[in-house]
C-alpha atoms as a PDB file:
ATOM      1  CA  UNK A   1       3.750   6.440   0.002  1.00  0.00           C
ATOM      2  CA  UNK A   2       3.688   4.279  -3.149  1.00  0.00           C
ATOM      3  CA  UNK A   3       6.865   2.562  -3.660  1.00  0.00           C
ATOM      4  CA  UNK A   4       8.351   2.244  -7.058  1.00  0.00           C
ATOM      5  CA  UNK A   5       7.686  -1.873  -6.669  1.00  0.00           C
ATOM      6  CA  UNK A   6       3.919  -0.908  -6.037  1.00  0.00           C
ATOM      7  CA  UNK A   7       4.026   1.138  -9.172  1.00  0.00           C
ATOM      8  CA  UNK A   8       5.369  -2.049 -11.270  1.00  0.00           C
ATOM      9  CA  UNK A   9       2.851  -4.490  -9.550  1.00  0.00           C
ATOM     10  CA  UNK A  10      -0.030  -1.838 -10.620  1.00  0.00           C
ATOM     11  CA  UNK A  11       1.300  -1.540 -14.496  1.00  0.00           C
ATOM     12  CA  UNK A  12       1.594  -5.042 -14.570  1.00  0.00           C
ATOM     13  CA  UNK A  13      -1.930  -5.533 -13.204  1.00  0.00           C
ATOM     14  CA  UNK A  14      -3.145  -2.887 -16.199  1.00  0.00           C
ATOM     15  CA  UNK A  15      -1.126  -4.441 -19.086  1.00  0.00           C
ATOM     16  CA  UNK A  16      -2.491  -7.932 -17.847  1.00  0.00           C
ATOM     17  CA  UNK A  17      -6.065  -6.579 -18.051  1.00  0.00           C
ATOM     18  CA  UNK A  18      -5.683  -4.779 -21.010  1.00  0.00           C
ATOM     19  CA  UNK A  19      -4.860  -8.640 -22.697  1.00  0.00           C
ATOM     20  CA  UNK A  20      -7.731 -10.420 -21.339  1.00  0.00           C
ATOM     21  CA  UNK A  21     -10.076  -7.727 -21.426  1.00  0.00           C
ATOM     22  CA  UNK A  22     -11.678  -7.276 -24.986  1.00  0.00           C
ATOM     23  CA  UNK A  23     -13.389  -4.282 -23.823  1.00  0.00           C
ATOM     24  CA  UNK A  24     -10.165  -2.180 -22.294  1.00  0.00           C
ATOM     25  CA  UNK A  25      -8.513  -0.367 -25.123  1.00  0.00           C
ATOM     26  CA  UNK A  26      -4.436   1.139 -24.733  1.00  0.00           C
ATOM     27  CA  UNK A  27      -6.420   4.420 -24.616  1.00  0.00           C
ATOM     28  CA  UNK A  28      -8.203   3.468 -21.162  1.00  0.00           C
ATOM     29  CA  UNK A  29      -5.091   2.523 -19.418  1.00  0.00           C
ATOM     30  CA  UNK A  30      -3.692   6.268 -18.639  1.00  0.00           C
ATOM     31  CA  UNK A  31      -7.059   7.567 -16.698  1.00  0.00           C
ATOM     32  CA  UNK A  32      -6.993   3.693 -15.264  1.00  0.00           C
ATOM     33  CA  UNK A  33      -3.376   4.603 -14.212  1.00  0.00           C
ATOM     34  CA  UNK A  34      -4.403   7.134 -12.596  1.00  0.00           C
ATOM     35  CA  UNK A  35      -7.361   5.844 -10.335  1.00  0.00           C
ATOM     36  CA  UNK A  36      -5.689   3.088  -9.325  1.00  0.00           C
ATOM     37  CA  UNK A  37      -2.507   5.287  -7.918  1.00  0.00           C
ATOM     38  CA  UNK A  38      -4.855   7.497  -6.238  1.00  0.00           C
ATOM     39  CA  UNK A  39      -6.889   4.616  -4.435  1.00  0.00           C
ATOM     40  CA  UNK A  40      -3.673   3.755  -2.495  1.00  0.00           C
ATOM     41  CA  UNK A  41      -3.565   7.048  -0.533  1.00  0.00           C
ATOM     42  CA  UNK A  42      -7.864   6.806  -0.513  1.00  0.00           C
ATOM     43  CA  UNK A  43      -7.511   3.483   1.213  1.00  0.00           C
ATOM     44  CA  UNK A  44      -4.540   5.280   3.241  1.00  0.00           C
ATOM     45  CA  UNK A  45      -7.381   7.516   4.259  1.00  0.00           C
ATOM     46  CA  UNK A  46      -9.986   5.039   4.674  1.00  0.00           C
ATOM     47  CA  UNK A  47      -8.182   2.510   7.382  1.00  0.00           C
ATOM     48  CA  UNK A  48      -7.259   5.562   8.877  1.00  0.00           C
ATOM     49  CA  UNK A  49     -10.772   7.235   9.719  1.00  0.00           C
ATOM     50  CA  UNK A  50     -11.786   3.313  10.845  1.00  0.00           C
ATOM     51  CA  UNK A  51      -8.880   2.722  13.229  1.00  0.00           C
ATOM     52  CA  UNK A  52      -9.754   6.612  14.291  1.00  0.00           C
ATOM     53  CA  UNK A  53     -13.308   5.338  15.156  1.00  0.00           C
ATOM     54  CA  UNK A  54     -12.439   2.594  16.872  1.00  0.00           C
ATOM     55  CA  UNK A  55     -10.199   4.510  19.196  1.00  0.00           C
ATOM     56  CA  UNK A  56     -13.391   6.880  20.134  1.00  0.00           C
ATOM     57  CA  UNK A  57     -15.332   4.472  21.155  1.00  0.00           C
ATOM     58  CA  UNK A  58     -13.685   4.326  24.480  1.00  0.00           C
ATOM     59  CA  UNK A  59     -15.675   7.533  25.199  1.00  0.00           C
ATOM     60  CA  UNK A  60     -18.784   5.284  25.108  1.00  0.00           C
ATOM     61  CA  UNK A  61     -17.108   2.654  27.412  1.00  0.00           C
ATOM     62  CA  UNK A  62     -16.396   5.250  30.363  1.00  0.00           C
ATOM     63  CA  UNK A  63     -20.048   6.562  29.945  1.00  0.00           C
ATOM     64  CA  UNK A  64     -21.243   2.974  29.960  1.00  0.00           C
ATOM     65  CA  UNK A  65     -18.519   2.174  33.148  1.00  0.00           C
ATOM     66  CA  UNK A  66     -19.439   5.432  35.231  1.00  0.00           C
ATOM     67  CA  UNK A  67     -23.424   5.616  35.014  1.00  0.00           C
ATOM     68  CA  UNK A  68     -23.583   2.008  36.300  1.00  0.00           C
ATOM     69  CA  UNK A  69     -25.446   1.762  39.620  1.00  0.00           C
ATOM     70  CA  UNK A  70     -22.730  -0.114  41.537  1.00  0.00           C
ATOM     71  CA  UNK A  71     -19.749   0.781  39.788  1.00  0.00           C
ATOM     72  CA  UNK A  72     -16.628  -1.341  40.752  1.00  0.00           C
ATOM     73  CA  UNK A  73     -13.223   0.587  41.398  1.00  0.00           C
ATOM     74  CA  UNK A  74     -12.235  -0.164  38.302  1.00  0.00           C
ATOM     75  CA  UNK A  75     -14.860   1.632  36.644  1.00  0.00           C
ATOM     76  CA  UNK A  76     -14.709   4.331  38.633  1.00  0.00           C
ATOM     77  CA  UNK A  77     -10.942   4.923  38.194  1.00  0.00           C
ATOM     78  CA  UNK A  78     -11.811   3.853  33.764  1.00  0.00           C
ATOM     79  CA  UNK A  79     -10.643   6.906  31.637  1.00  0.00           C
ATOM     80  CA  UNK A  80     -10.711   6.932  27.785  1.00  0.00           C
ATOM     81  CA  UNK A  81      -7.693   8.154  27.114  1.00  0.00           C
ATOM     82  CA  UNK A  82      -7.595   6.518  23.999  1.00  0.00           C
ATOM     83  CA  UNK A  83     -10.219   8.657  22.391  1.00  0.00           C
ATOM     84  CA  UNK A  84      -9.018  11.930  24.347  1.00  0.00           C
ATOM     85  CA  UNK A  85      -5.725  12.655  24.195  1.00  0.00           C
ATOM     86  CA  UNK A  86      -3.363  14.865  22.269  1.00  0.00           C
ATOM     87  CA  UNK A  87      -2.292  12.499  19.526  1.00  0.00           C
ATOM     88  CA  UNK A  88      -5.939  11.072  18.490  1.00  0.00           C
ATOM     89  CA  UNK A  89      -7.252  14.685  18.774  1.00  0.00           C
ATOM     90  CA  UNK A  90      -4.403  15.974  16.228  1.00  0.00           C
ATOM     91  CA  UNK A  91      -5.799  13.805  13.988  1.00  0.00           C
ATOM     92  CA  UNK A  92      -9.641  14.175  14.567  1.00  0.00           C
ATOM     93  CA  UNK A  93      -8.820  17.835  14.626  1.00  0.00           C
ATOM     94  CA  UNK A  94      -7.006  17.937  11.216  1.00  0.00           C
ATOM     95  CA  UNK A  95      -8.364  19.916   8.517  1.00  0.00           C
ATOM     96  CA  UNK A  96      -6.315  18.858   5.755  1.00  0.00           C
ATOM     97  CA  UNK A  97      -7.425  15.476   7.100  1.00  0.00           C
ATOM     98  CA  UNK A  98     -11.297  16.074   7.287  1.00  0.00           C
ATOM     99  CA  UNK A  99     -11.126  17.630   3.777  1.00  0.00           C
ATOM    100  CA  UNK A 100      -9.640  14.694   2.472  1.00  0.00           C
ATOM    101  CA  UNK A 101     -12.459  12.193   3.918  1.00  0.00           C
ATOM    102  CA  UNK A 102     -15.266  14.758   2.710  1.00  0.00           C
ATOM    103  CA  UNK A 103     -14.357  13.938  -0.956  1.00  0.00           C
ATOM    104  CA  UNK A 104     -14.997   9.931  -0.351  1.00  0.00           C
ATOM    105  CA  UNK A 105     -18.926  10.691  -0.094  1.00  0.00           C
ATOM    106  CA  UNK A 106     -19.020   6.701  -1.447  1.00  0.00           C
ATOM    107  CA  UNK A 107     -17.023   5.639   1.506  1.00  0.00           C
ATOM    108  CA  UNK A 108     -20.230   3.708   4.177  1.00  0.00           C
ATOM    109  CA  UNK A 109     -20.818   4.661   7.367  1.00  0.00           C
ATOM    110  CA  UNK A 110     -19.234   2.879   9.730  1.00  0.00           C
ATOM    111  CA  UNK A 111     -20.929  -0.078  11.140  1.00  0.00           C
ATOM    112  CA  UNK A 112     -21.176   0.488  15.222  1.00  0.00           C
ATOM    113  CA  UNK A 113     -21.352  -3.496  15.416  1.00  0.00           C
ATOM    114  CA  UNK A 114     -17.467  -3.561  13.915  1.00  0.00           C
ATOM    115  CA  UNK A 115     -16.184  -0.512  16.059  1.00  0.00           C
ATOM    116  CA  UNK A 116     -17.215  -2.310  19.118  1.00  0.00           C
ATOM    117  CA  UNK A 117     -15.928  -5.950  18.137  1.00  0.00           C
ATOM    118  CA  UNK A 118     -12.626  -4.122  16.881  1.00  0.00           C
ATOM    119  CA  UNK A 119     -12.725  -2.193  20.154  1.00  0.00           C
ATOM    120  CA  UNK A 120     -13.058  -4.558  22.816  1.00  0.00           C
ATOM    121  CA  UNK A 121     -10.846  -7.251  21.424  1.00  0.00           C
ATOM    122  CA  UNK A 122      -7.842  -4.509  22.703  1.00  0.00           C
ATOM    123  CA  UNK A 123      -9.809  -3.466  25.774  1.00  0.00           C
ATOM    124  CA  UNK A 124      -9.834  -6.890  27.390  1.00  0.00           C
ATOM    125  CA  UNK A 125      -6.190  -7.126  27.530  1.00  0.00           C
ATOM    126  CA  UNK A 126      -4.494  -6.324  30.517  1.00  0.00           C
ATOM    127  CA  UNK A 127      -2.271  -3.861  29.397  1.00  0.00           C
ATOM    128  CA  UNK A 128      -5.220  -2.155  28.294  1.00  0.00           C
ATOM    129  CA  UNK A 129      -6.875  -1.763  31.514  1.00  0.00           C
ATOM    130  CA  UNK A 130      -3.729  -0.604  33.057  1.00  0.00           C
ATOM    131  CA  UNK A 131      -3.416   2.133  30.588  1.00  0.00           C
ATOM    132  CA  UNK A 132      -7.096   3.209  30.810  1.00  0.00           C
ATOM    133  CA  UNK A 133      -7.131   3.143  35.054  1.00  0.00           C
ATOM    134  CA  UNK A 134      -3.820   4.921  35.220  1.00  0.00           C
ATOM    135  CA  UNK A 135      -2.798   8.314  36.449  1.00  0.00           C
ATOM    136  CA  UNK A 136      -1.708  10.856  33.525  1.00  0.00           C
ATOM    137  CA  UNK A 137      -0.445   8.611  31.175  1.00  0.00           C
ATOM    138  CA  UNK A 138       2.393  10.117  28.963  1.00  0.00           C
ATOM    139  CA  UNK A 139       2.249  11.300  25.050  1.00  0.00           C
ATOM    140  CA  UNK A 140       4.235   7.571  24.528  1.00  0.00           C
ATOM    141  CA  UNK A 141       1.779   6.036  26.778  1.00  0.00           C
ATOM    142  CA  UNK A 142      -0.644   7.210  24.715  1.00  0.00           C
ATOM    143  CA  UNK A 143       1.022   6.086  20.965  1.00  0.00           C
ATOM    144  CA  UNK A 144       1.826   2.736  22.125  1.00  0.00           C
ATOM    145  CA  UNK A 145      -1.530   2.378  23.035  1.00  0.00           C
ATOM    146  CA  UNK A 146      -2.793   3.445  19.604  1.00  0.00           C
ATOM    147  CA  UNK A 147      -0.132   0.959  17.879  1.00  0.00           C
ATOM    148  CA  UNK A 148      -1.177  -1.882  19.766  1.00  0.00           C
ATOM    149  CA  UNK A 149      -4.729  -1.363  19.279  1.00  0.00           C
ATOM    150  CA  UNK A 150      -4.002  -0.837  15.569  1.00  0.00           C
ATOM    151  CA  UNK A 151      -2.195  -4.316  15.641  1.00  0.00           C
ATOM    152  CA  UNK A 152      -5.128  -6.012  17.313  1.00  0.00           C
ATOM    153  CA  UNK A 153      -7.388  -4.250  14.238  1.00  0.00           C
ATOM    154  CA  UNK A 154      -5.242  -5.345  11.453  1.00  0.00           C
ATOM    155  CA  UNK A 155      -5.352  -9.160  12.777  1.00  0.00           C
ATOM    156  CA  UNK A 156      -9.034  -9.013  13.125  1.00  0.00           C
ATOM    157  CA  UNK A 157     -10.790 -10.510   9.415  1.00  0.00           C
ATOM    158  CA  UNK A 158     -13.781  -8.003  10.273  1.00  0.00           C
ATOM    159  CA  UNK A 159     -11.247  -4.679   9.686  1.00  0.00           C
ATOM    160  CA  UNK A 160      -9.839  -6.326   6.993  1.00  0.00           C
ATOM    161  CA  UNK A 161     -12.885  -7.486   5.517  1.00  0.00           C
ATOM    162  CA  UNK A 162     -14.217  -4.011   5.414  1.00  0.00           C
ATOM    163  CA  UNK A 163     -10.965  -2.779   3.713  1.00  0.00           C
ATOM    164  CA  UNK A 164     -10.855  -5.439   0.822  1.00  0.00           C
ATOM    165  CA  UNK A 165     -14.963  -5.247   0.013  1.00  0.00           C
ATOM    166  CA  UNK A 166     -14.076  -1.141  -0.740  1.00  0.00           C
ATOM    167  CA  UNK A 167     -10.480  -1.409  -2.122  1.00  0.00           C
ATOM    168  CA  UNK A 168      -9.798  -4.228  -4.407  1.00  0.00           C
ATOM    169  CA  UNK A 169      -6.240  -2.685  -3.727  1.00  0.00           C
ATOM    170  CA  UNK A 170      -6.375  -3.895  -0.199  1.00  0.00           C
ATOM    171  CA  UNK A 171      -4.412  -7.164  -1.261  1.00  0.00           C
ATOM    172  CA  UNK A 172      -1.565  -5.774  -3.245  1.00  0.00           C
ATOM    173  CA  UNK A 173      -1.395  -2.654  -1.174  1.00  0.00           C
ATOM    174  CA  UNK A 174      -1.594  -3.939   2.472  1.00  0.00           C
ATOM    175  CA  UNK A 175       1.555  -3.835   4.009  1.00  0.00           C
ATOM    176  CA  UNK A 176       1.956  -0.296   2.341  1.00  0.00           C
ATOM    177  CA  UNK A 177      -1.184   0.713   4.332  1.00  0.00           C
ATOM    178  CA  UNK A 178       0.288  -0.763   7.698  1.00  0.00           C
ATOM    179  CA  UNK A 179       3.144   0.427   7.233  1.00  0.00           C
ATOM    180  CA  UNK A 180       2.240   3.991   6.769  1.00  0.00           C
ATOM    181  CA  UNK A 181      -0.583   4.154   9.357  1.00  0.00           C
ATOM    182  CA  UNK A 182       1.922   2.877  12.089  1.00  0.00           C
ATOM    183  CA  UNK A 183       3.874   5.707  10.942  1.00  0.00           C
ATOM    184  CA  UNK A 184       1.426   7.954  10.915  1.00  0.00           C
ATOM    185  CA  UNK A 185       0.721   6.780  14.551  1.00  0.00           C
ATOM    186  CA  UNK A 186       4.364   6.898  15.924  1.00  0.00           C
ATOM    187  CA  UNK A 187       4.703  10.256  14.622  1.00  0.00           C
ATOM    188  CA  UNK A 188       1.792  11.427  16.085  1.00  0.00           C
ATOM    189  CA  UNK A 189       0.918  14.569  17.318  1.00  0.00           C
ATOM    190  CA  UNK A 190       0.051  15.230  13.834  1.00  0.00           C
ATOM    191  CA  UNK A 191       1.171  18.555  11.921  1.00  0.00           C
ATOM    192  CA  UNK A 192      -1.373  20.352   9.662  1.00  0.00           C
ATOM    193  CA  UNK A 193       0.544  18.934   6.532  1.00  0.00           C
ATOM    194  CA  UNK A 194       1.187  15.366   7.547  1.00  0.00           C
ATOM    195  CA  UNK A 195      -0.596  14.005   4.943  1.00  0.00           C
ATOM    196  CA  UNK A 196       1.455  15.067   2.363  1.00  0.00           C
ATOM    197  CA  UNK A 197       4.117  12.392   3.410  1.00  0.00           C
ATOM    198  CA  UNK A 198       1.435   9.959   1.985  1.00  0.00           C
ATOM    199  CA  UNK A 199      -0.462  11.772  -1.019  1.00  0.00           C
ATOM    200  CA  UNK A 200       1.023   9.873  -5.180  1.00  0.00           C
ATOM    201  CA  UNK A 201       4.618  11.537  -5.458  1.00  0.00           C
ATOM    202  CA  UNK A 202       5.100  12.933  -8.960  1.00  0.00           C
ATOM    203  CA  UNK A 203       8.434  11.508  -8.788  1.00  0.00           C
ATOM    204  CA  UNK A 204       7.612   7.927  -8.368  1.00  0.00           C
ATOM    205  CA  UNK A 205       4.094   8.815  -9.960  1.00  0.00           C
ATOM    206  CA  UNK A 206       4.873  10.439 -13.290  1.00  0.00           C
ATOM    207  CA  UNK A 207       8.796  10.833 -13.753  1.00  0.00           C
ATOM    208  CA  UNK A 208       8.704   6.490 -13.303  1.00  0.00           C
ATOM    209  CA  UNK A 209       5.226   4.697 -13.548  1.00  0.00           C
ATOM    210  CA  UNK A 210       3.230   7.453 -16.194  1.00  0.00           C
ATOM    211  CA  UNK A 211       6.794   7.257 -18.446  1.00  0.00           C
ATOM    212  CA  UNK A 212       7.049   3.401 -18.052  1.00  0.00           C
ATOM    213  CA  UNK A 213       3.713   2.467 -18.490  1.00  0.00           C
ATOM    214  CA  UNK A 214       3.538   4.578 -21.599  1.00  0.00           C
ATOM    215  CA  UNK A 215       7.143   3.018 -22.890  1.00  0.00           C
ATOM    216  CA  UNK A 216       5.938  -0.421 -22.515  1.00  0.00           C
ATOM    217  CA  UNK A 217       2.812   0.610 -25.226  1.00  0.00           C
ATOM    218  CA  UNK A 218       4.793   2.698 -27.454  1.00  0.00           C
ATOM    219  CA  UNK A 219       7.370  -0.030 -27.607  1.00  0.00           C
ATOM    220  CA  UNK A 220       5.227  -3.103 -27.421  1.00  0.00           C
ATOM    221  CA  UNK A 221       6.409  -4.485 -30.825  1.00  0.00           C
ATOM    222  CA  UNK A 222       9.984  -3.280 -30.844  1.00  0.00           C
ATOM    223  CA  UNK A 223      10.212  -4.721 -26.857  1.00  0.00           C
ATOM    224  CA  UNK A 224       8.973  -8.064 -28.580  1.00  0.00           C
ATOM    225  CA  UNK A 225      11.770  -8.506 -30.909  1.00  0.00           C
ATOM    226  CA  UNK A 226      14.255  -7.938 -28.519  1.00  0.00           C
ATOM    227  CA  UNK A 227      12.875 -10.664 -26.226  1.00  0.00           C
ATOM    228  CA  UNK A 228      12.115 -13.158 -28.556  1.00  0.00           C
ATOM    229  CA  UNK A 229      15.460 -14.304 -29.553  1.00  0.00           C
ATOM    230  CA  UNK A 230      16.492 -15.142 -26.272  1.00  0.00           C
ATOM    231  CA  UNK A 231      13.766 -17.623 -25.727  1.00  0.00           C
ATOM    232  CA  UNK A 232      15.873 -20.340 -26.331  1.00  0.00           C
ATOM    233  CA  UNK A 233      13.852 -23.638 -25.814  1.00  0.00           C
ATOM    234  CA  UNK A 234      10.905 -21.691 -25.367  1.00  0.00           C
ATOM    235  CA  UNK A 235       7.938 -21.439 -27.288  1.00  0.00           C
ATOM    236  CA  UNK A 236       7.456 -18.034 -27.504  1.00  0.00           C
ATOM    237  CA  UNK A 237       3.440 -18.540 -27.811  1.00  0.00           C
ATOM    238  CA  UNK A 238       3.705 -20.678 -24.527  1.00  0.00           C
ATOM    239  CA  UNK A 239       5.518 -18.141 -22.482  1.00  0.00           C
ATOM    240  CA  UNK A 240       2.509 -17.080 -19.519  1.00  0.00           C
ATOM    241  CA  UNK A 241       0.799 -13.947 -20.901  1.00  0.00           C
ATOM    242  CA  UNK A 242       2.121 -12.302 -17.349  1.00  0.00           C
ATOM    243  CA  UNK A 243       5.950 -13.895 -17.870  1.00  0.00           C
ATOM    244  CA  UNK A 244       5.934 -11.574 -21.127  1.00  0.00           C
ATOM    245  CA  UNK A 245       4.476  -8.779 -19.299  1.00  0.00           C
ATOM    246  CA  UNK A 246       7.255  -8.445 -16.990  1.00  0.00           C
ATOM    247  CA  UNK A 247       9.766  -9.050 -19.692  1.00  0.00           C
ATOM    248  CA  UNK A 248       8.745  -5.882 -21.172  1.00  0.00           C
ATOM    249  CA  UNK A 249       8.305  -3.880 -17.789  1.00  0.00           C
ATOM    250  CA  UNK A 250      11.777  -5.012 -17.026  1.00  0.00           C
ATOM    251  CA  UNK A 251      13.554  -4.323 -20.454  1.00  0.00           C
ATOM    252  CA  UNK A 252      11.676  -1.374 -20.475  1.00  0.00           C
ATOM    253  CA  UNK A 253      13.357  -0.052 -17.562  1.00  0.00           C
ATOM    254  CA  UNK A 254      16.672  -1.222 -17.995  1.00  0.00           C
ATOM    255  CA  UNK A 255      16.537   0.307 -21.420  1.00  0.00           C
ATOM    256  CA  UNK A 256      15.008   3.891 -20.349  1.00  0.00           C
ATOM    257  CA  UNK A 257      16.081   5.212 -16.550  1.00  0.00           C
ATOM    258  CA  UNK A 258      19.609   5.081 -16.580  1.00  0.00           C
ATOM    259  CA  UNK A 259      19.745   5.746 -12.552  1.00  0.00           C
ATOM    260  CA  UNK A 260      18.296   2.545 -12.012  1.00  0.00           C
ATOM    261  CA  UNK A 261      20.490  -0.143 -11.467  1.00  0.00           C
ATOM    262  CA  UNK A 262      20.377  -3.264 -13.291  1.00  0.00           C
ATOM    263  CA  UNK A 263      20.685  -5.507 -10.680  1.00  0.00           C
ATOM    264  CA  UNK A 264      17.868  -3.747  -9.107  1.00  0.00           C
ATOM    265  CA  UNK A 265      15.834  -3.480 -11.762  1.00  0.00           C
ATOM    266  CA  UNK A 266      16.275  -7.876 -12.251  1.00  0.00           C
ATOM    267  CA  UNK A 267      15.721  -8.153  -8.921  1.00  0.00           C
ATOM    268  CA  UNK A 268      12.462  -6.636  -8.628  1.00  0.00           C
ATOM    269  CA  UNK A 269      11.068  -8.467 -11.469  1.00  0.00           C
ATOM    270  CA  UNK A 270      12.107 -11.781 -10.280  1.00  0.00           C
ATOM    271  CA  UNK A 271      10.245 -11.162  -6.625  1.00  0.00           C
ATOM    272  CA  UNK A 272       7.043  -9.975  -8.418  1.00  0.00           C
ATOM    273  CA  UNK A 273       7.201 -13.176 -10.451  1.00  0.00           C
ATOM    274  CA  UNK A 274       7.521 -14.972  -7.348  1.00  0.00           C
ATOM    275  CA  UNK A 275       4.194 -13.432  -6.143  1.00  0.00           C
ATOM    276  CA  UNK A 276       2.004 -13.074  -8.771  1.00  0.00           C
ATOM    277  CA  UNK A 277       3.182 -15.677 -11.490  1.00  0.00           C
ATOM    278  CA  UNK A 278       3.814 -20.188 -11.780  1.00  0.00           C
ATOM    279  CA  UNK A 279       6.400 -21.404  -9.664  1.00  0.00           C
ATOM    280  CA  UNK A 280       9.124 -21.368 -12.441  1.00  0.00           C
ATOM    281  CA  UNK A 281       8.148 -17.637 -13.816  1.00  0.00           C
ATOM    282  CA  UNK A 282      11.215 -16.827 -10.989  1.00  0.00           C
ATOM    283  CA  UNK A 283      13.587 -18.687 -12.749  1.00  0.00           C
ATOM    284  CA  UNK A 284      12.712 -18.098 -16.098  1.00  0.00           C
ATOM    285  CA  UNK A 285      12.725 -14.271 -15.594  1.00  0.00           C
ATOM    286  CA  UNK A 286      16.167 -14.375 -14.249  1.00  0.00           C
ATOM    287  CA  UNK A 287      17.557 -16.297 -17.524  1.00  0.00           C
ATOM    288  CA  UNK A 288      15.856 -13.886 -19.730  1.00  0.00           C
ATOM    289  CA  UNK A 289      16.389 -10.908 -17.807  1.00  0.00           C
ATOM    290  CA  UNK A 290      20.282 -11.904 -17.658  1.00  0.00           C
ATOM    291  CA  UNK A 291      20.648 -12.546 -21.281  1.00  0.00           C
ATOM    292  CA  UNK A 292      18.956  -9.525 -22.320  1.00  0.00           C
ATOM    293  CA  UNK A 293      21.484  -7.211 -19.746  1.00  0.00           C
ATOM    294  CA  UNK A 294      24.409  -9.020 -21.748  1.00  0.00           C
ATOM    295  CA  UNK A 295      23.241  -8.446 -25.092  1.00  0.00           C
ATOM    296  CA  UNK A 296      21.622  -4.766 -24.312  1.00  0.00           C
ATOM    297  CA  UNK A 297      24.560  -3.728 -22.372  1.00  0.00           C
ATOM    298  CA  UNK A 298      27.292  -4.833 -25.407  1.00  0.00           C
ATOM    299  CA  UNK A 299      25.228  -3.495 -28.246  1.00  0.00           C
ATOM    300  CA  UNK A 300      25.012  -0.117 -26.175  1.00  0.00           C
ATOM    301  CA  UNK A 301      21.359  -0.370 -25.730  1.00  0.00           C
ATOM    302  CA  UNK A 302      21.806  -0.133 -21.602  1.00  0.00           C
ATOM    303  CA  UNK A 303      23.518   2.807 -20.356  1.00  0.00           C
ATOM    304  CA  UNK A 304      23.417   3.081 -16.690  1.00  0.00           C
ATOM    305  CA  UNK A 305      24.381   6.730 -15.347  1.00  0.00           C
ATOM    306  CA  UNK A 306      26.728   6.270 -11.801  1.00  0.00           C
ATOM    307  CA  UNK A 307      28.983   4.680 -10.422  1.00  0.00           C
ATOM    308  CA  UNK A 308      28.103   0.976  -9.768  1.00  0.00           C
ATOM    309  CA  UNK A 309      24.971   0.771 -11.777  1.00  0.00           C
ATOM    310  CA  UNK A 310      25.996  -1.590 -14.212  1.00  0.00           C
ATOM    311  CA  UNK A 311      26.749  -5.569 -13.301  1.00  0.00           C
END
């Protein structure tokens, strides 16, 4: 599920705390690696089991519809196919998927208050009703039903509230999460295994963040004096603590995985920049970055494996 640009974002985050915190030490940062890697698929997990509660509470709505003393037509003909039907049951059902939320014993209980309000903010709509007083509505009935009321939850502060007060994450990682719940939701019914699509690849996990994170420490000094003669009109002490940070990340990586190209690689530091440094970082990273690929690449220093992975 993680994306290598989530992994950079993450190191970044780490090296940045590891200079303003006086506390961290470069021996914390591996286990913090690790925790914060792993709280992308437990938020996965977590939006997942809300949006999964919100859905059942349609079973309360019929109950509530059907035992009124003058029901109108509509309630009578109200069924909760949201919370019974063959896609929202493969999940409920799931026992790779229950396992998975029995290890978050830390996660609260669900407030009833914020089911409801996420709930009936989809169950007003029109569409809605049409869906819920229809005759055997189809499996894609049934998933575009689920999508839409997953929309409606993600534009609602009260689900995203919820999110960001137990995942700090929720910022940098929320249009990961939406993405892969949608996805979870349009491939619905789920298989036993789905979640294995989502669980920290090694790949992306080890084989790129563990080995560049670890680089960048190794190599802090020698990734210095590479950078620092390029800083032409720059005062090297005035560069932004995060500008330098990135610097490193990116040499780093145009330096060690040669399957990377270094356009890529220049690219992706540049939009990070753009989101989490000053309005020039963009602009200085690309001068920087592009001297460095000339001077790396003619000394021999960048050697990109491939056809097209150089330029």
């Amino acid at each position: 599920m993680l994306s290598r640009r989530s992994i950079r974002v993450k190191i970044m985050q780490l090296l940045y705390a590891l200079d303003r915190d006086k506390e961290l030490t470069s021996q914390d940062l591996l286990p913090l690696y690790r925790q914060v890697v792993n709280q992308s698929f437990d938020l996965y997990l977590f939006a997942l089991k809300i949006f999964m509660a919100v859905a059942s509470h349609a079973t309360k709505e019929a109950k509530s519809r059907h035992s009124k003393h003058l029901p109108s037509k509509e309630d009578r003909s109200f069924r909760p196919y949201l919370a019974d039907n063959s896609c929202i049951k493969s999940l409920s059902n799931n026992g790779a998927f229950a396992i998975a939320c029995q290890k978050h014993q830390e996660w609260p209980a669900i407030d009833d208050d914020i089911v409801r309000l996420l709930y009936y903010q989809s169950a007003k709509k029109q569409e809605y009703i049409n869906y819920a007083t229809s005759m055997d509505p189809s499996e894609e009935d049934h998933k575009k039903q689920l999508l839409a009321l997953f929309k409606d939850c993600c534009n609602n502060e009260a689900f995203t509230d919820l999110l960001e007060y137990n995942y700090r994450n929720w910022i940098d990682d929320k249009s990961l999460i939406i993405g892969a719940i949608k996805k979870t939701i349009k491939s619905l019914p789920a298989k036993e295994d789905f979640l294995k699509v989502y669980k920290p690849n090694p790949e992306t996990i080890e084989e790129f963040g563990l080995q560049l994170l670890q680089y960048v420490q190794q190599e802090n000094t020698a990734l210095e004096e590479y950078i620092l003669p390029t800083l032409k009109n720059w005062d090297a002490e005035r560069v932004a603590v995060l500008d330098m940070i990135l610097l490193k990340l990116a040499l780093s990586e145009l330096i060690m995985f040669t399957s990377i190209p270094t356009k890529v690689t220049l690219n992706e530091y540049v939009e990070i920049s753009k989101l989490y440094s000053t309005e020039k970082s963009k602009d200085f990273i690309n001068g920087i970055l592009d001297r460095l690929m000339k001077d790396l690449t003619a000394t021999g220093k960048i050697n990109k494996s491939g056809r097209g992975l150089v330029g």
